[in-house]
N, C-alpha and C. Protein backbone atom coordinates (compact mmCIF):
# COMPACT_ATOMS: atom_id res chain seq x y z
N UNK A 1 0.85 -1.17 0.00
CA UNK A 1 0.00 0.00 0.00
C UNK A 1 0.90 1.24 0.00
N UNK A 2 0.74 2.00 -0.96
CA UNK A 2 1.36 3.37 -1.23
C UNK A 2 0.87 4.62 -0.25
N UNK A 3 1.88 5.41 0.33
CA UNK A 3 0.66 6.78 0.67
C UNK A 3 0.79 7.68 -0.26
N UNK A 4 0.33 8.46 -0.09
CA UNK A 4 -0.22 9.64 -1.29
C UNK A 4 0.34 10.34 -1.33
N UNK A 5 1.15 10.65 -0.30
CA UNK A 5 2.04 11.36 -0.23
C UNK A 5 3.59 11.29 0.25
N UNK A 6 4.25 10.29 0.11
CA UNK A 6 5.56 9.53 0.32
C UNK A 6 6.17 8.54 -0.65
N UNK A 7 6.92 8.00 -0.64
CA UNK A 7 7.79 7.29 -0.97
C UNK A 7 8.10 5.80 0.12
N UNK A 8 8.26 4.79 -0.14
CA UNK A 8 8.22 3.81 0.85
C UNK A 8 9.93 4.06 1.61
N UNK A 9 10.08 3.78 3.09
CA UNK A 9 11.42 3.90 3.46
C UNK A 9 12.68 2.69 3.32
N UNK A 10 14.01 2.85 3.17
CA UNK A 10 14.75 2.36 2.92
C UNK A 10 15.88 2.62 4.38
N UNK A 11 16.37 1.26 4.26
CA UNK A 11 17.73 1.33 5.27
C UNK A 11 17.22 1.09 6.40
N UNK A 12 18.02 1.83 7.32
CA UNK A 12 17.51 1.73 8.97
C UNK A 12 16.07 2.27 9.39
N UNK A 13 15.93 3.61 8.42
CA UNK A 13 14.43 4.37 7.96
C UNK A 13 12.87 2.98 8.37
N UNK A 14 13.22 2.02 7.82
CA UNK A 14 11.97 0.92 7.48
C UNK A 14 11.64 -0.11 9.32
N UNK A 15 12.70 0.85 9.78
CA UNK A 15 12.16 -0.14 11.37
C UNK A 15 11.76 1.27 12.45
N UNK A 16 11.78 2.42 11.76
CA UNK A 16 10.97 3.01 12.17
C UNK A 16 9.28 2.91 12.64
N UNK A 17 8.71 2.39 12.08
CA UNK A 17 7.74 1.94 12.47
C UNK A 17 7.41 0.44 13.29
N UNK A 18 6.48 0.40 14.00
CA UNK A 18 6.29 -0.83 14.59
C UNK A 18 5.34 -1.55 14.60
N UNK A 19 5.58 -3.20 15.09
CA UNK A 19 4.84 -3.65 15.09
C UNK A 19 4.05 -3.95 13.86
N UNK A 20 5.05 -4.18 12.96
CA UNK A 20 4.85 -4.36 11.44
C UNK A 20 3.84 -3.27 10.48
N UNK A 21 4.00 -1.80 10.90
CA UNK A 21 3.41 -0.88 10.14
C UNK A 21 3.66 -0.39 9.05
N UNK A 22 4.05 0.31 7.84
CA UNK A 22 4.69 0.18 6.71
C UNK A 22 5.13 1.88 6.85
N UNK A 23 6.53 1.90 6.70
CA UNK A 23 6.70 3.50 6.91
C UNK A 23 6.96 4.63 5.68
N UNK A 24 6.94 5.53 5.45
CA UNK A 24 6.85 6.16 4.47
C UNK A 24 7.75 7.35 4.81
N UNK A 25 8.38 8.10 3.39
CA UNK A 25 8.80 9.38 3.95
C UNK A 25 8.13 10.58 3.48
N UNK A 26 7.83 11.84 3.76
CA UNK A 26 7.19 12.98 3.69
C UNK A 26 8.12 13.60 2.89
N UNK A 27 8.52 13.96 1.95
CA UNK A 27 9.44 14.58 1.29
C UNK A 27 9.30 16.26 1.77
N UNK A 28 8.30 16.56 1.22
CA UNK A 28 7.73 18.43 2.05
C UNK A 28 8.40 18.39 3.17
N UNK A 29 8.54 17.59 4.22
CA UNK A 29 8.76 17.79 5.56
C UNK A 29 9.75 17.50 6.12
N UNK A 30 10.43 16.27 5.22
CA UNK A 30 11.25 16.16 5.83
C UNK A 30 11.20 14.88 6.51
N UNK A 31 10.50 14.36 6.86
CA UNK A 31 9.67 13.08 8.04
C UNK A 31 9.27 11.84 7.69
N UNK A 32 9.17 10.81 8.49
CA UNK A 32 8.83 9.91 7.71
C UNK A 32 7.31 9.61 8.52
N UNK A 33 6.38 8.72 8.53
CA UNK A 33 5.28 8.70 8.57
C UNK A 33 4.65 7.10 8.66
N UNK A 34 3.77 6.45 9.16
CA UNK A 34 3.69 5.18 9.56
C UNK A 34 2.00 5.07 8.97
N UNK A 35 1.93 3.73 8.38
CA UNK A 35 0.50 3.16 8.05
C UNK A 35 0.32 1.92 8.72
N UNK A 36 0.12 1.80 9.46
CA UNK A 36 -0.45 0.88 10.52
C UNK A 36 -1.07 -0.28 10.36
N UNK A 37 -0.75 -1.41 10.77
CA UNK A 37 -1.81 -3.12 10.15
C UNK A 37 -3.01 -2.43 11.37
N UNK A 38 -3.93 -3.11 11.04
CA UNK A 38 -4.90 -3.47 12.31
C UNK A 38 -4.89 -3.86 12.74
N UNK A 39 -5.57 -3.00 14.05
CA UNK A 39 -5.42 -3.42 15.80
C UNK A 39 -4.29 -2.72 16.22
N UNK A 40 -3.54 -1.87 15.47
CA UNK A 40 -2.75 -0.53 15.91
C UNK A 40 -2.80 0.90 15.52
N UNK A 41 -2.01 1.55 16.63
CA UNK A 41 -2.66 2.84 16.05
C UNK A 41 -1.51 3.69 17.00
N UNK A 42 -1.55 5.13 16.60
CA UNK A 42 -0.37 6.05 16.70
C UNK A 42 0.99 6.65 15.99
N UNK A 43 1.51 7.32 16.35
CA UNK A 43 2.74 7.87 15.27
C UNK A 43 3.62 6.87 14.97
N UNK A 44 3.85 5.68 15.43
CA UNK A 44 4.73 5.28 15.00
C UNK A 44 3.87 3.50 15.28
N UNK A 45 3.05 3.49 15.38
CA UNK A 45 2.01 2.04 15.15
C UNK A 45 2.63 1.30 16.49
N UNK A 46 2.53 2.05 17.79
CA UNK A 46 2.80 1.77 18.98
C UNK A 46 1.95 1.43 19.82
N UNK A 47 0.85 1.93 19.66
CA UNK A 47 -0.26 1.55 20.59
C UNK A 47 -1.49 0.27 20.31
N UNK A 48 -1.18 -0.42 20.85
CA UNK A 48 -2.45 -2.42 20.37
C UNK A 48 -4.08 -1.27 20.82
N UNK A 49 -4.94 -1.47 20.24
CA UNK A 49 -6.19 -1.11 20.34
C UNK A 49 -6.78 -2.32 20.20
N UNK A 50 -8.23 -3.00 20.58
CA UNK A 50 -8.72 -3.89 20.27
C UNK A 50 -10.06 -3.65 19.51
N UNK A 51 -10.25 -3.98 18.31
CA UNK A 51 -11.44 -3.61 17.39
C UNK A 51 -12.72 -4.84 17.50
N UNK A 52 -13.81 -3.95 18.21
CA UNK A 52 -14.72 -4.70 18.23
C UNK A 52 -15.58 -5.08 16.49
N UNK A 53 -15.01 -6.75 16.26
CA UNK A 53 -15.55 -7.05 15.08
C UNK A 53 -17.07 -7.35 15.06
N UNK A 54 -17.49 -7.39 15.83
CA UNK A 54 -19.60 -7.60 16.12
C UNK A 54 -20.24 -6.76 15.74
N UNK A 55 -21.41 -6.91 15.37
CA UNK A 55 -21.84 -5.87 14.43
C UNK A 55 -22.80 -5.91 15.80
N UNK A 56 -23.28 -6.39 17.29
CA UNK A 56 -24.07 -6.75 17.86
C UNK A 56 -23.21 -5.82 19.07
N UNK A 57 -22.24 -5.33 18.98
CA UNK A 57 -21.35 -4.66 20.29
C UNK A 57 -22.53 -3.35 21.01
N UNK A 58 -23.17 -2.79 19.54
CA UNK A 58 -23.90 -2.00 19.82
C UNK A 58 -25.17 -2.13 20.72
N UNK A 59 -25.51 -2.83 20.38
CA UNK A 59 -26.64 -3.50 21.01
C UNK A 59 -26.24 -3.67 22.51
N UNK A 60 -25.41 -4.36 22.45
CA UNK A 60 -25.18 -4.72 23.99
C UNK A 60 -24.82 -3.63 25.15
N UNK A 61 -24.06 -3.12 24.21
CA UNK A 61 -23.77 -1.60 25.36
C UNK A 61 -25.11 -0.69 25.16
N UNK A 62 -26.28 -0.61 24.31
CA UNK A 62 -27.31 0.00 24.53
C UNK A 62 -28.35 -1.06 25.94
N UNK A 63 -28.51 -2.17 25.72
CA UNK A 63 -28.82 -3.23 26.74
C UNK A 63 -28.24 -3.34 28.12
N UNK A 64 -26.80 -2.75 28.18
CA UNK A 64 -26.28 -2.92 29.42
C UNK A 64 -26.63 -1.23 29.81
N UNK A 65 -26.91 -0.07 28.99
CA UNK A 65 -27.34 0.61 29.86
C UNK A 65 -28.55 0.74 30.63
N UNK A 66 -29.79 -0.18 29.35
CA UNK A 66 -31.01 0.23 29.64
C UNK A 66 -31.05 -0.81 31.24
N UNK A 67 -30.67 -1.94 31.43
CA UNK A 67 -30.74 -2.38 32.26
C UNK A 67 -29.93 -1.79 33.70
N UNK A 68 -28.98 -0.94 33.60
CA UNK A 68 -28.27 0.34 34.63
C UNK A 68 -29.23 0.70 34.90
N UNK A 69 -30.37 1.70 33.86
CA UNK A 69 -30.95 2.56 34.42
C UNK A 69 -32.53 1.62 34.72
N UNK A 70 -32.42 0.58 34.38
CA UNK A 70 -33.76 -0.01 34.87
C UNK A 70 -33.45 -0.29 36.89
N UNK A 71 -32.20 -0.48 36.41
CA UNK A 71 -31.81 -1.72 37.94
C UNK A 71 -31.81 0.20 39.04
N UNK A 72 -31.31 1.53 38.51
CA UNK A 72 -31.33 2.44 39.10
C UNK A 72 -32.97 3.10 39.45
N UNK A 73 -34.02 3.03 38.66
CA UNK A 73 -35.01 3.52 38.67
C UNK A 73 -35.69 2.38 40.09
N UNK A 74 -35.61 0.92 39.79
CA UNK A 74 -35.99 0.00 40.99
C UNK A 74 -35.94 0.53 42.12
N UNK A 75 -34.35 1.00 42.43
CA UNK A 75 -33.93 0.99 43.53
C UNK A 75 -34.72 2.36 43.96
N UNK A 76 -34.64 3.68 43.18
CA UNK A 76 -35.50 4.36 43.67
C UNK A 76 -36.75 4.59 44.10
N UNK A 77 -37.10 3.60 43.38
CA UNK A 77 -39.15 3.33 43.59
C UNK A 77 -38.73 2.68 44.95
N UNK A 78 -37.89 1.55 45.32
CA UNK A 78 -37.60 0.74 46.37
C UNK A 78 -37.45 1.93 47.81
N UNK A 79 -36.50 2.70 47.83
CA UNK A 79 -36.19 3.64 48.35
C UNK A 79 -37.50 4.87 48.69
N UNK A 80 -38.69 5.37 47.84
CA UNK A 80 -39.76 5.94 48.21
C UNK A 80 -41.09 5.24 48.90
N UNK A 81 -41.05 3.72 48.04
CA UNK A 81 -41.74 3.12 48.93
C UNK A 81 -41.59 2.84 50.99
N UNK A 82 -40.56 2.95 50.96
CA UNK A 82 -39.57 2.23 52.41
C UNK A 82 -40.37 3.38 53.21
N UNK A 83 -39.92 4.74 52.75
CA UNK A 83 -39.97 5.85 53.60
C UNK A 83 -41.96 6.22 53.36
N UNK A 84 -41.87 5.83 52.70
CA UNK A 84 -44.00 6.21 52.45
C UNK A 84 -44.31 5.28 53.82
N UNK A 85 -43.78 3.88 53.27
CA UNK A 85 -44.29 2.75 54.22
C UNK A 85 -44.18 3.55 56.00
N UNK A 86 -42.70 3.56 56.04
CA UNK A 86 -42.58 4.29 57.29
C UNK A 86 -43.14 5.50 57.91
N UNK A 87 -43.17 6.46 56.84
CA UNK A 87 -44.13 7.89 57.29
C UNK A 87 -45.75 7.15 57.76
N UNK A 88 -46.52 6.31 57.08
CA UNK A 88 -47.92 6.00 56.88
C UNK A 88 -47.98 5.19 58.72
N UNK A 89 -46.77 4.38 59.18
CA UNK A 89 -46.59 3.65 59.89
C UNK A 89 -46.72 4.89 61.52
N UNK A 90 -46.05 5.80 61.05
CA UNK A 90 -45.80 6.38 62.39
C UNK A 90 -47.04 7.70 62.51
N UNK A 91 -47.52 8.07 61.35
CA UNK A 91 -48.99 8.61 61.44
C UNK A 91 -50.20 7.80 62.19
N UNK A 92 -49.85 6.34 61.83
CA UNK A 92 -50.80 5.47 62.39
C UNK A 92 -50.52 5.02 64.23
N UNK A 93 -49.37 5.13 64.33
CA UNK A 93 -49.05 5.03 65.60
C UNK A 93 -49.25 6.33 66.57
N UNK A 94 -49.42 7.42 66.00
CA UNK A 94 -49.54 8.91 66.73
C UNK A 94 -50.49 8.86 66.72
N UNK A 95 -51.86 8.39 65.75
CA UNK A 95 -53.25 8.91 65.82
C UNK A 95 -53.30 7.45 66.84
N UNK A 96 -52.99 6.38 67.16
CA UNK A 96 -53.63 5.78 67.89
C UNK A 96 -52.84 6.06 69.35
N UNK A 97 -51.86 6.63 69.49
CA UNK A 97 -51.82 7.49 70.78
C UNK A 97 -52.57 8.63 71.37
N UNK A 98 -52.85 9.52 70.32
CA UNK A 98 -54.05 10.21 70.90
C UNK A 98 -55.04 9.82 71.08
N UNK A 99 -55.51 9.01 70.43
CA UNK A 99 -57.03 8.25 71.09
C UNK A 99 -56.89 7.29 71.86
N UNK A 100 -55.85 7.12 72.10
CA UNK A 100 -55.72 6.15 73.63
C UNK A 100 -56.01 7.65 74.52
N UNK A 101 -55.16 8.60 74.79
CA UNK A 101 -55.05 9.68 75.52
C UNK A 101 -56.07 10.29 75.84
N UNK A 102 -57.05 10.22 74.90
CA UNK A 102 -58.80 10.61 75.28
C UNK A 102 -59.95 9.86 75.62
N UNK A 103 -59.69 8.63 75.44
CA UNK A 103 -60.02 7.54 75.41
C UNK A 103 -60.36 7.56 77.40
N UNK A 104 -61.32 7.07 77.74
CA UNK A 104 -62.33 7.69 79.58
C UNK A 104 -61.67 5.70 79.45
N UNK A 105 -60.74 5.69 80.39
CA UNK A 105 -60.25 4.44 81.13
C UNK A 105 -61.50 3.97 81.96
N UNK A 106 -61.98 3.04 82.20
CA UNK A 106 -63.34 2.31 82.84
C UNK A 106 -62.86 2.10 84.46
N UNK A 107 -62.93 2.21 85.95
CA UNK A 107 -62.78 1.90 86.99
C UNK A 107 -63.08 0.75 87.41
N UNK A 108 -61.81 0.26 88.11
CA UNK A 108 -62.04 -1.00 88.54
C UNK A 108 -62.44 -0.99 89.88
């Protein structure tokens, strides 16, 4: 594979690049320049990236969010119920203290 703008490198020039990338020189610049196999990437084809080949990757990271925000919405319904439950609980325990409190005790 040619670039468009180089010449392929020669000599010590051709291990400039890594990790088997194909290097080129920039004539304008002066520089030489790297085309990269896949599954690398950077100035000089230094960095391993891993390329998701699934055409289904998408999906799954849309699925693993909806289920985040399903498993987050639970917990909040979980969390308003608790405290309803508890507010309803201690309304019911105050109104049946005051009507104990007025409530005419019978003599024994």
């Amino acid at each position: 594979m040619m670039a468009e703008h180089g010449a392929p490198c020669d000599g010590w020039e051709a291990t400039y690049c890594m990790n088997g990338g194909t290097c080129y020189k920039i004539a304008s610049m002066d520089t030489l320049s790297c085309v990269c196999n896949d599954n690398y990437k950077g100035s000089r084809c230094e960095q391993f990236q891993l390329l998701l080949r699934s055409s289904e990757a998408e999906q799954a990271g849309l699925i693993a969010a909806l289920v985040i925000v399903a498993l987050f919405i639970l917990m909040v319904l979980a969390v308003i119920i608790f405290f309803t439950h508890r507010m309803l609980k201690a309304r019911n325990q105050s109104r049946q203290s005051q009507q104990a409190y007025w409530k005419i005790q019978p003599r024994v």
